[in-house]
Protein backbone atom coordinates (compact mmCIF):
# COMPACT_ATOMS: atom_id res chain seq x y z
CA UNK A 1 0.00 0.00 0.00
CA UNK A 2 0.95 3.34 -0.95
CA UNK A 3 0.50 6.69 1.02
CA UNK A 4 0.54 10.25 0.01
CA UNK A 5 1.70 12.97 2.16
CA UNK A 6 -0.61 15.67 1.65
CA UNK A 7 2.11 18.62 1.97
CA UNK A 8 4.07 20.24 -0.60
CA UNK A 9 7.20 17.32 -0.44
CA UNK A 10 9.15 17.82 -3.30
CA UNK A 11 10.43 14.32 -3.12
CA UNK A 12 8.44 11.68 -1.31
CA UNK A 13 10.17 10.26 1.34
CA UNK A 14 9.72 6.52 2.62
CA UNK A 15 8.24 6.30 5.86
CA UNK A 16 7.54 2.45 7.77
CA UNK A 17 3.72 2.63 8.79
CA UNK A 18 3.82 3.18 12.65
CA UNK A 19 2.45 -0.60 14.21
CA UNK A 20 -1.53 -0.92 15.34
CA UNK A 21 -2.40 -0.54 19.08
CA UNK A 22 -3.11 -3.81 20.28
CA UNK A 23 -6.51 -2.94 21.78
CA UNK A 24 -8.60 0.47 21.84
CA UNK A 25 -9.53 -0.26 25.49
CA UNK A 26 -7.71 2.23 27.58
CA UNK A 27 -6.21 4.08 24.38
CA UNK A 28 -5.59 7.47 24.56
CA UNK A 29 -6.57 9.02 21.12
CA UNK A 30 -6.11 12.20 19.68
CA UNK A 31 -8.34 14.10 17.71
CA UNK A 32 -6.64 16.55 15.31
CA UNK A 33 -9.18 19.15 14.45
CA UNK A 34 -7.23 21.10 11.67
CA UNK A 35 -9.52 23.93 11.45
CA UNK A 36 -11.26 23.47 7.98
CA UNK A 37 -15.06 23.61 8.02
CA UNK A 38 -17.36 20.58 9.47
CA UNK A 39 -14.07 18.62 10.76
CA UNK A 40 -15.48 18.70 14.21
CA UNK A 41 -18.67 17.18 13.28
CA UNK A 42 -16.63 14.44 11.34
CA UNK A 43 -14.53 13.84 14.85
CA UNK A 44 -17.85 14.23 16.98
CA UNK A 45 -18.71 10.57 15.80
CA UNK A 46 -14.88 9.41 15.14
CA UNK A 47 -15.09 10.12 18.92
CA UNK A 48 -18.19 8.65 19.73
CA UNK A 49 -17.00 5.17 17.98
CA UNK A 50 -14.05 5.09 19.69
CA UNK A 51 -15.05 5.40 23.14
CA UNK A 52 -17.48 2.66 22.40
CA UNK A 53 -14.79 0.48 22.15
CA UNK A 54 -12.48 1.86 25.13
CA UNK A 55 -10.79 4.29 24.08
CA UNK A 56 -10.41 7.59 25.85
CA UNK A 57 -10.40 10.83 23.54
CA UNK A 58 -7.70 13.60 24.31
CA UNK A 59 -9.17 16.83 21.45
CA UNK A 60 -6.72 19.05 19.86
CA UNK A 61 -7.59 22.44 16.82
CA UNK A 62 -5.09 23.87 15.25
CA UNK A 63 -5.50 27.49 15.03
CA UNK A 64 -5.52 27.69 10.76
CA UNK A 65 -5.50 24.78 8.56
CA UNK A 66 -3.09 27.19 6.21
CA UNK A 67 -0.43 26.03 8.51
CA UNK A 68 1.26 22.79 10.23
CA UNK A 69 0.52 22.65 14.09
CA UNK A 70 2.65 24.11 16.48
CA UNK A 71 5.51 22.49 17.39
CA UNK A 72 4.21 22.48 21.12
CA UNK A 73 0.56 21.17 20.17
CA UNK A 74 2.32 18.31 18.53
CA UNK A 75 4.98 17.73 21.19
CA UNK A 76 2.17 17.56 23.44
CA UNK A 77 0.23 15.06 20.90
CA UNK A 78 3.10 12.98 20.82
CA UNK A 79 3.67 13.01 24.78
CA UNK A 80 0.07 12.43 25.59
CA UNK A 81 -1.38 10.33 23.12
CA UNK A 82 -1.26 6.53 22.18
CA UNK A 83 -2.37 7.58 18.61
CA UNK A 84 -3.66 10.53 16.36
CA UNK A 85 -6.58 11.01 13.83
CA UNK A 86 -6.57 13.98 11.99
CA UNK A 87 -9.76 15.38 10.41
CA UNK A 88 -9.84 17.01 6.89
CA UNK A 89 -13.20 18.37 5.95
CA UNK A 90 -14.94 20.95 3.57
């Protein structure tokens, strides 16, 4: 399987898919909201799916979609969260 980066990359680099949690139960997840129109209503039932199978839901925005995150919003991601979903919507 093949993945596309949505940014600009020049030159697509190779990068291992990260290995699937074991179990949701007891998951943290984070929810990415990246600011575009409707993407919290798209995580509002990621969210609600999730926790019906264990997991517990840790919500992030990011102030403009025209932009990556912060580099402390995704230091804190990365420190607090088991894995990530990021919603793109329009």
């Amino acid at each position: 399987m093949q993945l596309l980066d949505p940014s600009s990359e020049l030159k697509p680099t190779h990068r291992p898919r990260s290995p699937r949690l074991e179990s949701l139960d007891g998951a943290v997840i984070g929810l990415l909201d990246i600011s575009k129109p409707r993407g919290d209503v798209f995580l509002d039932r990621v969210s609600e799916h999730l926790a019906k199978r264990g997991a517990r839901i840790e919500r992030y925005r990011k102030p403009t979609f025209t932009k990556n995150a912060p580099q402390d919003l995704r230091a804190k991601i990365s420190e607090t969260c088991d894995a990530v979903i990021e919603a793109l919507a329009d």
